[in-house]
Protein backbone atom coordinates (compact mmCIF):
# COMPACT_ATOMS: atom_id res chain seq x y z
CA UNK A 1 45.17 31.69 -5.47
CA UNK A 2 48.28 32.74 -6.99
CA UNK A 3 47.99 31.54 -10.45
CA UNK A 4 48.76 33.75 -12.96
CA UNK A 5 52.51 35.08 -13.61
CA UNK A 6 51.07 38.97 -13.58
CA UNK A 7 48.05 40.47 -13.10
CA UNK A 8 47.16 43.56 -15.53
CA UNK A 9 45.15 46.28 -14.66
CA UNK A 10 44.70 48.06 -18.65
CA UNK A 11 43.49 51.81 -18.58
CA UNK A 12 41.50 52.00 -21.84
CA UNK A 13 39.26 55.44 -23.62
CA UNK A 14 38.18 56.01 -26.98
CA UNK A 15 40.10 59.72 -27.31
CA UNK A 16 42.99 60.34 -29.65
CA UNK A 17 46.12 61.18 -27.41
CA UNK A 18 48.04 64.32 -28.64
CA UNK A 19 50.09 63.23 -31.78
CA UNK A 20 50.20 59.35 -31.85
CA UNK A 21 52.72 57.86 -34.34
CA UNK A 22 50.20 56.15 -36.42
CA UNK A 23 46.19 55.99 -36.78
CA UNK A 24 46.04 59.87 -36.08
CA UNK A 25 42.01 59.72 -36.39
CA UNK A 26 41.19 56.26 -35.13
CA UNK A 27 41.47 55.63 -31.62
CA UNK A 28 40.10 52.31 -32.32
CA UNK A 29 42.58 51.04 -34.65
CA UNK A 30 45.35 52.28 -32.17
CA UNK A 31 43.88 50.70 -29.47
CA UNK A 32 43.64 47.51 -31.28
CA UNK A 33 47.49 47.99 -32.64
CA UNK A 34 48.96 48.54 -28.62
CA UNK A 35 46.84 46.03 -27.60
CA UNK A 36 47.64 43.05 -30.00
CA UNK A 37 51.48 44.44 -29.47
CA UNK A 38 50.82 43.73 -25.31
CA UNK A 39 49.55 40.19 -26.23
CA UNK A 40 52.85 39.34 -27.97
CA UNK A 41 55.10 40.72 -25.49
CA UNK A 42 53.82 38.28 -23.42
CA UNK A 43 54.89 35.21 -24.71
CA UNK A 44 54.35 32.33 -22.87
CA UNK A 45 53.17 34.10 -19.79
CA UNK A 46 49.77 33.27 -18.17
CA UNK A 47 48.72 37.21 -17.59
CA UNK A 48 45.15 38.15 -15.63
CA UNK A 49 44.01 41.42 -17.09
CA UNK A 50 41.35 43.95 -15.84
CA UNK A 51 40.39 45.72 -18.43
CA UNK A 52 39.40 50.00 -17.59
CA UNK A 53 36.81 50.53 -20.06
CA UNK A 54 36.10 54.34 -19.69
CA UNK A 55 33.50 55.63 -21.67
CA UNK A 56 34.60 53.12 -24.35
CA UNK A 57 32.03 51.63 -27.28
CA UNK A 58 30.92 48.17 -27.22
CA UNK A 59 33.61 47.01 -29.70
CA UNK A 60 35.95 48.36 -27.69
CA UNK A 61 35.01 44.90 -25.36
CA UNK A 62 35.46 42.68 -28.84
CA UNK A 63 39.26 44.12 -28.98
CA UNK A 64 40.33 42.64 -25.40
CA UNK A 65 38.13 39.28 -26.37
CA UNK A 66 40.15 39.17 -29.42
CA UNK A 67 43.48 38.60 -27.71
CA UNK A 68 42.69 37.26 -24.25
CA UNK A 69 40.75 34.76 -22.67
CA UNK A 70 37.38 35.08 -21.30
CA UNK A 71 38.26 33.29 -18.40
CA UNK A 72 41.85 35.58 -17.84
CA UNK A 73 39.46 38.79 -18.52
CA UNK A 74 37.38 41.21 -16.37
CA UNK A 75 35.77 43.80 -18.36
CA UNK A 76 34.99 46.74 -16.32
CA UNK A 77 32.91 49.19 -17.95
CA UNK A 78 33.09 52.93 -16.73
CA UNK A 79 30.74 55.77 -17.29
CA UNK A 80 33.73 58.50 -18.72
CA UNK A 81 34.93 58.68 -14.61
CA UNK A 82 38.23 60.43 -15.83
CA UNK A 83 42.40 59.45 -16.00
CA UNK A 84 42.38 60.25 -12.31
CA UNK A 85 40.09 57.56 -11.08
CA UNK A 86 40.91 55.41 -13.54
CA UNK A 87 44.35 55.08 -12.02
CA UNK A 88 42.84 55.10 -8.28
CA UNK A 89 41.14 51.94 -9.09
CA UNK A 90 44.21 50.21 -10.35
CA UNK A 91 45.66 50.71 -7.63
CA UNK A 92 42.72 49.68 -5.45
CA UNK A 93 42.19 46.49 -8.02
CA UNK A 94 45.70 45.10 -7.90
CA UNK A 95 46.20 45.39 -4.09
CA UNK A 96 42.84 43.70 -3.85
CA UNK A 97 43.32 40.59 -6.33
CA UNK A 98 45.08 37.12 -5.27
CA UNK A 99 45.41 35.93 -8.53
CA UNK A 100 49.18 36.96 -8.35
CA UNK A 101 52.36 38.78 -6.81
CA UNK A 102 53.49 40.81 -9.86
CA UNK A 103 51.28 43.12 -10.87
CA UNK A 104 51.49 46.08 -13.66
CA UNK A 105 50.04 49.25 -14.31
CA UNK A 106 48.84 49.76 -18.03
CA UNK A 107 47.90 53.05 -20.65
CA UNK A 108 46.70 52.03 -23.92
CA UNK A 109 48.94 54.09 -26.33
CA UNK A 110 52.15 51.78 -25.59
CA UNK A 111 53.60 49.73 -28.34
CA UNK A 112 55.36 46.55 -27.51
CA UNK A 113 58.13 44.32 -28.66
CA UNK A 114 57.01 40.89 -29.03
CA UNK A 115 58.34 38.41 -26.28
CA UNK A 116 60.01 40.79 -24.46
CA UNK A 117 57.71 41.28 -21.45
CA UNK A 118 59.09 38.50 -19.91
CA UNK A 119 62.50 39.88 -19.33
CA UNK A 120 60.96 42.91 -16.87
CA UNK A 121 58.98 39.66 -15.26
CA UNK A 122 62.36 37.17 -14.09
CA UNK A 123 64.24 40.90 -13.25
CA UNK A 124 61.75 41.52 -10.66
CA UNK A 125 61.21 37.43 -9.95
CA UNK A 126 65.20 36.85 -9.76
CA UNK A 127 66.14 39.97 -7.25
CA UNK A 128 63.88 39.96 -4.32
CA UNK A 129 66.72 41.34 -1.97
CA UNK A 130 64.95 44.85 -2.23
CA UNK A 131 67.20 46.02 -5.16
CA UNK A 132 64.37 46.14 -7.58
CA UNK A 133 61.47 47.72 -6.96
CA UNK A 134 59.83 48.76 -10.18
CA UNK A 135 60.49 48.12 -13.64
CA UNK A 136 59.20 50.53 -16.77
CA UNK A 137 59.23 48.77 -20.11
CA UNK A 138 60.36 52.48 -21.29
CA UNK A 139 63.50 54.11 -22.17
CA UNK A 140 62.22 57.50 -21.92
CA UNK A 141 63.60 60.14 -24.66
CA UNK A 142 63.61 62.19 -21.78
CA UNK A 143 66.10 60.54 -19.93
CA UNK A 144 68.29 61.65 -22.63
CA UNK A 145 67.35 65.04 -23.32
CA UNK A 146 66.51 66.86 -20.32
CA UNK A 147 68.39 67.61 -17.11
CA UNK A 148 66.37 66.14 -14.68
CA UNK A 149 67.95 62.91 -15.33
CA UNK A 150 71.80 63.91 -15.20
CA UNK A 151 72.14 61.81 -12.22
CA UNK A 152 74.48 58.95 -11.59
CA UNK A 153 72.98 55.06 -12.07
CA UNK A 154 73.34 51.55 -11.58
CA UNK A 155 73.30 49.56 -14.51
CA UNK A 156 73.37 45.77 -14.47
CA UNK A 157 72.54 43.22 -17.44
CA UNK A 158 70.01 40.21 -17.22
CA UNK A 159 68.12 38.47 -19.33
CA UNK A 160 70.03 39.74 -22.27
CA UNK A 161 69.13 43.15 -21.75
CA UNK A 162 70.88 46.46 -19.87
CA UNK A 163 69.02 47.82 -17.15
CA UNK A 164 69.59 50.97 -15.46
CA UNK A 165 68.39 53.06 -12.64
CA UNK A 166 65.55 56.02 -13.43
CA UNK A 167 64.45 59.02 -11.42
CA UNK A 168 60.91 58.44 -13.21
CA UNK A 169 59.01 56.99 -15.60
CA UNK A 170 54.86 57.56 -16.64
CA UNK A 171 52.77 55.40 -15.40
CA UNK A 172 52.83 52.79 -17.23
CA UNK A 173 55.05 50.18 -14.71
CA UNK A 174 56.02 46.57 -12.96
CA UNK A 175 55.87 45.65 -9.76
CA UNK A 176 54.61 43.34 -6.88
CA UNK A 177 51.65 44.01 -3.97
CA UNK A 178 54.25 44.55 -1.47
CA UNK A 179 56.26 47.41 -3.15
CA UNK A 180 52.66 48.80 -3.96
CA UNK A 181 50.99 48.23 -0.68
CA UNK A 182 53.98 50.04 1.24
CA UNK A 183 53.99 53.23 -1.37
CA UNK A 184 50.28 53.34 -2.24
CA UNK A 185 50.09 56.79 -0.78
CA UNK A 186 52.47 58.55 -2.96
CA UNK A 187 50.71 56.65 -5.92
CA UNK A 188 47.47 57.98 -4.89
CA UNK A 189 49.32 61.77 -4.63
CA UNK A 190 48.70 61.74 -8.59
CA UNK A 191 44.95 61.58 -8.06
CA UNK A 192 45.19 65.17 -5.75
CA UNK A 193 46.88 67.00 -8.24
CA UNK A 194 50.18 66.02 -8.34
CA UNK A 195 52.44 64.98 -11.29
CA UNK A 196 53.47 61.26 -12.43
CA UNK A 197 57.02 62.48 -12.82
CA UNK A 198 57.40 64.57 -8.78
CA UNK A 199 55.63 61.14 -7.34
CA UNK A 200 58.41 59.07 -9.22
CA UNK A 201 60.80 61.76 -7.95
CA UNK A 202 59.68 61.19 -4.25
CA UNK A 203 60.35 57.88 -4.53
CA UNK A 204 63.82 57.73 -6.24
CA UNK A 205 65.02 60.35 -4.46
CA UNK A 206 67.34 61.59 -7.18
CA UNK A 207 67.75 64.99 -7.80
CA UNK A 208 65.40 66.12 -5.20
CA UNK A 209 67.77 67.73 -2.68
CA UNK A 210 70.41 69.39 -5.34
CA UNK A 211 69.83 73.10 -4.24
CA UNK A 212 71.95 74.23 -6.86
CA UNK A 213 69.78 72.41 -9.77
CA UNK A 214 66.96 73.75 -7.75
CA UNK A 215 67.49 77.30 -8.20
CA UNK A 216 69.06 76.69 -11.86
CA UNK A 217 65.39 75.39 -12.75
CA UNK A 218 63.56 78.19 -10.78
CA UNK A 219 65.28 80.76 -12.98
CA UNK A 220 66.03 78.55 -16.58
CA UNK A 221 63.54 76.02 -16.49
CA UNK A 222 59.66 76.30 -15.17
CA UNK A 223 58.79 73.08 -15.96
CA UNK A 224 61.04 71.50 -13.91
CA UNK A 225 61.46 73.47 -10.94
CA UNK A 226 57.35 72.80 -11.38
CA UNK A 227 58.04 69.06 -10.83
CA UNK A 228 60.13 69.69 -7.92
CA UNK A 229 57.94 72.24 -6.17
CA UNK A 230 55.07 69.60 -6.52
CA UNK A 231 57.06 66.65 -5.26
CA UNK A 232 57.84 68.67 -2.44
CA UNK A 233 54.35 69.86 -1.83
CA UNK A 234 52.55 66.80 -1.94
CA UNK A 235 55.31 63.95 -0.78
CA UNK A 236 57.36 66.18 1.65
CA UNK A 237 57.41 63.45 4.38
CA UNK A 238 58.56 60.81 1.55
CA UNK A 239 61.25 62.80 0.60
CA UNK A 240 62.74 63.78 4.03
CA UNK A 241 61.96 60.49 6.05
CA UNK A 242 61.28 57.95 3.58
CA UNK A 243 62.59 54.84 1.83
CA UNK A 244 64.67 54.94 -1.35
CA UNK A 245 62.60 53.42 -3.69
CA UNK A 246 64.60 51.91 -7.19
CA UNK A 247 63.29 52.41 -10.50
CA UNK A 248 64.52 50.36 -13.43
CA UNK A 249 64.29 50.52 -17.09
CA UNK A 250 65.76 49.00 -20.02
CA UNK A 251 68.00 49.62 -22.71
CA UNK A 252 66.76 49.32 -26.02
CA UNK A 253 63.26 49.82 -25.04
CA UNK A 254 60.99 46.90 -24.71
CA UNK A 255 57.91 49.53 -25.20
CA UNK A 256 57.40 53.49 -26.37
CA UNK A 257 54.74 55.70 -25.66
CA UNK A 258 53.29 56.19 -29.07
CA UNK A 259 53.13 60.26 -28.88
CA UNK A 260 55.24 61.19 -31.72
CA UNK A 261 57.79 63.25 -30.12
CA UNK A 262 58.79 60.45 -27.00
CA UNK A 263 59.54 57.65 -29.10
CA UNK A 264 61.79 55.61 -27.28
CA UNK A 265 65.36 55.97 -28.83
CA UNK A 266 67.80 53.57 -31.21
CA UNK A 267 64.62 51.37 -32.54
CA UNK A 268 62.76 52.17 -36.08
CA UNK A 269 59.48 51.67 -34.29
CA UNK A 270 57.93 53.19 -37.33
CA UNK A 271 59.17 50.19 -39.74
CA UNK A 272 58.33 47.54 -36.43
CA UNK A 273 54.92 49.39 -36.76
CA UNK A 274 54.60 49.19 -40.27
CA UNK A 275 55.06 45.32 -40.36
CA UNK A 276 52.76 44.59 -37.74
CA UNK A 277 50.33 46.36 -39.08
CA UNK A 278 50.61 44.62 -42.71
CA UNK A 279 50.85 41.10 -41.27
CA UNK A 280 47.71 41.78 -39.31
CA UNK A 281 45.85 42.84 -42.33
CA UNK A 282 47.18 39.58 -44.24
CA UNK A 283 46.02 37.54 -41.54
């Protein structure tokens, strides 16, 4: 079939997340916000999108009918079966589909740029020589603040953006049914226990075998020699015989996590935030 540009599979539940940059006590509202924000990031894109109800209202359905199509909508409604299998069935929904190559994983607390979704879309269309593997819309505040990502990158420009290369991301990512079908396992690692960050780190392969950062974390830092230690335990085989998989994300952010304290850096998403949601109101 083949006829849509991306295929979306959107994780969607009516709790609060820990400290969310607006709507504090109204899922609902914040939901609607990220959602309407994911709509005009799109642009002229023809997007599929499964939508993950879990445990959500009915109005929660009206939000997703606002924006998108009946016809470019499935509406899946889950009985509160958990973040874990949530994520298991995007995985098993995307591989499944035919509706098209790219597909992308979604969370519901992301706030987009408008008309910027595109750019992640021709990176991974124009480079199919196995540079490009995955694309966040992210720019982590991690990747500036913490250790784990003091690790030499690639950085190219396109589509007048910089992109460079990332150790990991959440899970909140493009990519295509190939890339997916060939690393499904590792995705899946999340769902036993392991952490979005060590599966990313499996994958990149970047500051996995430093045994000097290594034993720096397992006597300065828990929480990362915790990463490492469950990279290790649950993608082992990945990290000693497998591929080198290549992360991208780019600079400014074309999307932040909403939690308060990861806002994606050098944007006044606040002010971008603030606009959107007066012109919506006016509207």
């Amino acid at each position: 079939m083949n006829n849509y540009d991306v295929t979306v599979a959107y994780r969607i539940y009516p709790k609060i997340p820990k400290t969310p940059l607006v709507f504090k006590d109204s899922k609902y509202d914040l939901a609607k916000l990220c959602l309407k924000s994911f709509k005009d990031s799109m642009g002229s894109l023809k997007v599929k999108v499964f939508a993950l109800l879990d445990n959500c209202p009915p109005e929660y359905d009206a939000i997703f009918l606002e924006y998108f199509a009946e016809e470019d909508l499935n509406l899946i409604r889950l009985d509160g079966i958990g973040n874990l299998n949530t994520f298991s069935m995007q995985i098993k929904l995307l591989l499944d589909q035919d509706y098209s190559q790219l597909i992308y994983f979604a969370e519901d607390d992301y706030f987009y740029l408008p008309n910027q979704f595109e750019s992640m879309v021709k990176l991974l269309q124009n480079h199919r020589d196995n540079n490009i593997h995955f694309v966040t819309p992210y720019d982590h505040l991690d990747f500036y603040t913490l250790d784990l990502h003091n690790h030499q990158v690639e950085v190219q420009f396109a589509n007048n953006k910089h992109w460079k290369t990332s150790n990991s991301t959440c899970l909140t990512f493009l990519t295509n049914k190939e890339v997916l079908q060939e690393t499904k396992e590792i995705f899946l690692t999340y769902c036993k226990g392991n952490y979005d960050a060590s599966l990313w780190l499996s994958l990149t392969r970047h500051k996995i075998f430093n045994i000097s950062d290594i034993i720096k974390y397992y006597f300065n830092d828990k929480f990362l020699f915790d990463l490492i230690k469950s990279a290790y335990l649950h993608c082992w085989k990945q990290i000693l015989f497998g591929k080198t998989w290549k992360l991208w994300s780019p600079v400014p952010s074309i999307a932040t996590h909403l939690e308060s304290n990861y806002l994606a850096p050098g944007i006044n998403w606040q002010d971008i935030i603030d606009q959107t949601i007066r012109e919506s109101q006016n509207n």
